[in-house]
Protein backbone atom coordinates (compact mmCIF):
# COMPACT_ATOMS: atom_id res chain seq x y z
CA UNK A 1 -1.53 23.67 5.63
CA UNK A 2 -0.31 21.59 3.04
CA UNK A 3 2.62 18.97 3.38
CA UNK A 4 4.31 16.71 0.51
CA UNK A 5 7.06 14.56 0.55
CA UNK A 6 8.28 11.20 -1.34
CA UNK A 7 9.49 8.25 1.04
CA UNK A 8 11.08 5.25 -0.21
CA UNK A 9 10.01 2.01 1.35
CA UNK A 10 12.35 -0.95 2.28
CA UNK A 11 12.22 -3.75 -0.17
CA UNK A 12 9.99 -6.20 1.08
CA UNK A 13 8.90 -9.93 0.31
CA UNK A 14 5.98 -10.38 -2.09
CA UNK A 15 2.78 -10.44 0.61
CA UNK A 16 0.87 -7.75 2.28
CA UNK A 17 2.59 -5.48 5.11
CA UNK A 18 1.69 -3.03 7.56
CA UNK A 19 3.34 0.06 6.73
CA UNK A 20 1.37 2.39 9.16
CA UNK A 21 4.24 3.38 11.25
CA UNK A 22 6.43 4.23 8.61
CA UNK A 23 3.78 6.48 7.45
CA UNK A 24 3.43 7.96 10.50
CA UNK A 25 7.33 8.84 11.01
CA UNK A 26 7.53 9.72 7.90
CA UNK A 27 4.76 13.05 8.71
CA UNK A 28 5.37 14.44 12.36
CA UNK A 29 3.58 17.30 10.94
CA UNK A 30 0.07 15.18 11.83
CA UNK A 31 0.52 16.01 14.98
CA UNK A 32 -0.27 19.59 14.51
CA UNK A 33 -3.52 18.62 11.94
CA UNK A 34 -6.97 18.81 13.91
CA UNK A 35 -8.84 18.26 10.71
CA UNK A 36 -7.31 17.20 7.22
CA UNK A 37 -6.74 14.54 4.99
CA UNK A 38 -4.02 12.20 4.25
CA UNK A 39 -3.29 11.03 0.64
CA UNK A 40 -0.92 8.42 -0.28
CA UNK A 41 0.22 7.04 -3.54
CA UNK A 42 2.39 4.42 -4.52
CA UNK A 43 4.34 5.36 -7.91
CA UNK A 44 4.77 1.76 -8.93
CA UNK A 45 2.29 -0.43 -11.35
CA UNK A 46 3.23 -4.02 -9.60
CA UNK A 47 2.24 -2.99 -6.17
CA UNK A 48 -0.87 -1.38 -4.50
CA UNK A 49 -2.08 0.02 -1.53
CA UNK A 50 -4.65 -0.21 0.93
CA UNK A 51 -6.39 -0.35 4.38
CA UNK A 52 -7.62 -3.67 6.05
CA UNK A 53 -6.76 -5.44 9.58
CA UNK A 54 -3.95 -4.18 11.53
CA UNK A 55 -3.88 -6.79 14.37
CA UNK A 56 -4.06 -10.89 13.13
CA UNK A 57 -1.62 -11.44 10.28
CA UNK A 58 -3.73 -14.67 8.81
CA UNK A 59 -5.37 -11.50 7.33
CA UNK A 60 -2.56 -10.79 5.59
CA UNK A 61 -1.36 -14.28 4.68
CA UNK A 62 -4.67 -15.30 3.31
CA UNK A 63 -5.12 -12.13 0.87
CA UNK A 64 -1.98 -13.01 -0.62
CA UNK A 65 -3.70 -16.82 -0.87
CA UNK A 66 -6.56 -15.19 -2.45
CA UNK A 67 -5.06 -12.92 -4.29
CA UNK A 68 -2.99 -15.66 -6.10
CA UNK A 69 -5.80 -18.05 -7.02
CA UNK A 70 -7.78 -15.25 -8.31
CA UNK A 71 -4.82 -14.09 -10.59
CA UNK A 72 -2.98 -16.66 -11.19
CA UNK A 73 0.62 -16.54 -12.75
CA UNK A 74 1.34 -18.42 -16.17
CA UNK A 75 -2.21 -18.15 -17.66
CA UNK A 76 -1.81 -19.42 -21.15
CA UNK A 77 -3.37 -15.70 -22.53
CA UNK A 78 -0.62 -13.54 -20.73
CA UNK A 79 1.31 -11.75 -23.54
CA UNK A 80 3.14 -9.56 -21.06
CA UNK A 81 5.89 -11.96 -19.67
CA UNK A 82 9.09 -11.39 -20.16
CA UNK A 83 9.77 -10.15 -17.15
CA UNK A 84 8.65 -13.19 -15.00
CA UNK A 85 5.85 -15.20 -14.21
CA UNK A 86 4.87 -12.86 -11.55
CA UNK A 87 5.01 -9.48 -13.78
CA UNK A 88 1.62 -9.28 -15.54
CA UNK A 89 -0.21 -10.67 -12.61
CA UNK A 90 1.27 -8.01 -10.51
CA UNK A 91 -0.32 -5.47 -13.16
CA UNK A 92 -3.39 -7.06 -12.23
CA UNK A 93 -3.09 -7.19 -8.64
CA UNK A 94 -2.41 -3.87 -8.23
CA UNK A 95 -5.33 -2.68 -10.79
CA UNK A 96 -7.71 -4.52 -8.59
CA UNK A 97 -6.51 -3.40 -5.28
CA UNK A 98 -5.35 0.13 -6.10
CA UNK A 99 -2.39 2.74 -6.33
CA UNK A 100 -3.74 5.16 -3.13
CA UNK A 101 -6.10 6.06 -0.53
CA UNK A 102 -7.42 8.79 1.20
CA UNK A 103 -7.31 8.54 5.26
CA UNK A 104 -9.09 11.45 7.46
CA UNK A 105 -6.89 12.90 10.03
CA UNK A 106 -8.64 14.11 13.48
CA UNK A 107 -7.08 15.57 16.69
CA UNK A 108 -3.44 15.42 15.09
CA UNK A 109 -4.04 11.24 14.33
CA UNK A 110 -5.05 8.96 11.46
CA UNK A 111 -8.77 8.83 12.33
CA UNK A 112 -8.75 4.76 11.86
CA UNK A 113 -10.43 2.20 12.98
CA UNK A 114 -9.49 0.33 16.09
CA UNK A 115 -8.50 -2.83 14.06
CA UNK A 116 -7.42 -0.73 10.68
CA UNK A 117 -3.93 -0.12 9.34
CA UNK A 118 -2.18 0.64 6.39
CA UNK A 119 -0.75 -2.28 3.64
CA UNK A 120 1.51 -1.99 1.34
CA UNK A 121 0.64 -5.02 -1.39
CA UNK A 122 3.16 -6.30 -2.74
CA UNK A 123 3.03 -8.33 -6.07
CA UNK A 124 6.37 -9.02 -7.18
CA UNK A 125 8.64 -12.04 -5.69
CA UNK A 126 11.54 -10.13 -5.72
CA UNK A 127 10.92 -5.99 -6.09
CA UNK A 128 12.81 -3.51 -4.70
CA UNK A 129 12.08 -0.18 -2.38
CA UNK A 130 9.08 1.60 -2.92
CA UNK A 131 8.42 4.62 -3.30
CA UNK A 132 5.15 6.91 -1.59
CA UNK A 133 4.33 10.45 -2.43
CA UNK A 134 2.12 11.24 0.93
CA UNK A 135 0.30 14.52 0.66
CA UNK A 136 -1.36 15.98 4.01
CA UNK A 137 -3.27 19.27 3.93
CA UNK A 138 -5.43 20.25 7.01
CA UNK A 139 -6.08 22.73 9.10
């Protein structure tokens, strides 16, 4: 079985958000997957994706801390700015982080960790919606 569809995601504040529920109503087809794999990909180059804590949002608040020192915006050797201060960092961001990931599906679920969810990072200060292809195939 094979499943494909695009979803747009609500505009959101730069940061890093939990998007596993909107995943998850996105595909009530899971439910019927006893073994596959879930792929999803973000069609945007100034935001990323990927899988980390799910249950204390410090996590979240400090890898946008990190994040920002280790990238910082206004570096005197960014060529790529005239779309903000935040635009080329964003590039970068999302480079390092990533554009999808693969998540195992078992007994009609996301086989996750207890503590693991799904984040969509978010790089800009003011983007809009985002869009997800999210391609299941099982059996």
């Amino acid at each position: 079985m094979w499943t494909q569809r695009e979803i747009r995601l609500k505009a959101r504040p730069r940061g890093f958000h939990l998007i596993t529920s909107e995943i998850l109503d996105a595909l009530p087809e899971i439910h019927s997957v006893e073994t596959g794999l879930l792929h999803l990909f973000i069609k945007h180059t100034s935001a990323s994706l990927t899988v980390n804590e799910n249950a204390d949002p410090t996590v979240r608040e400090d890898f946008e801390q990190h994040m920002n020192q280790m990238v910082p915006e206004n570096a005197p050797y960014y060529r790529h700015t005239l779309e903000g201060p935040d635009d080329m960092p964003a590039h970068i961001k999302a480079s390092l982080m990533g554009v999808s990931v693969h998540l195992p599906v078992s007994g009609g679920r996301l086989n996750l960790g207890t503590w693991q969810g799904i984040y969509l990072c978010e790089h800009r200060d003011a983007a809009s919606g985002r869009w997800l292809v999210l391609t299941l195939s099982g059996e």
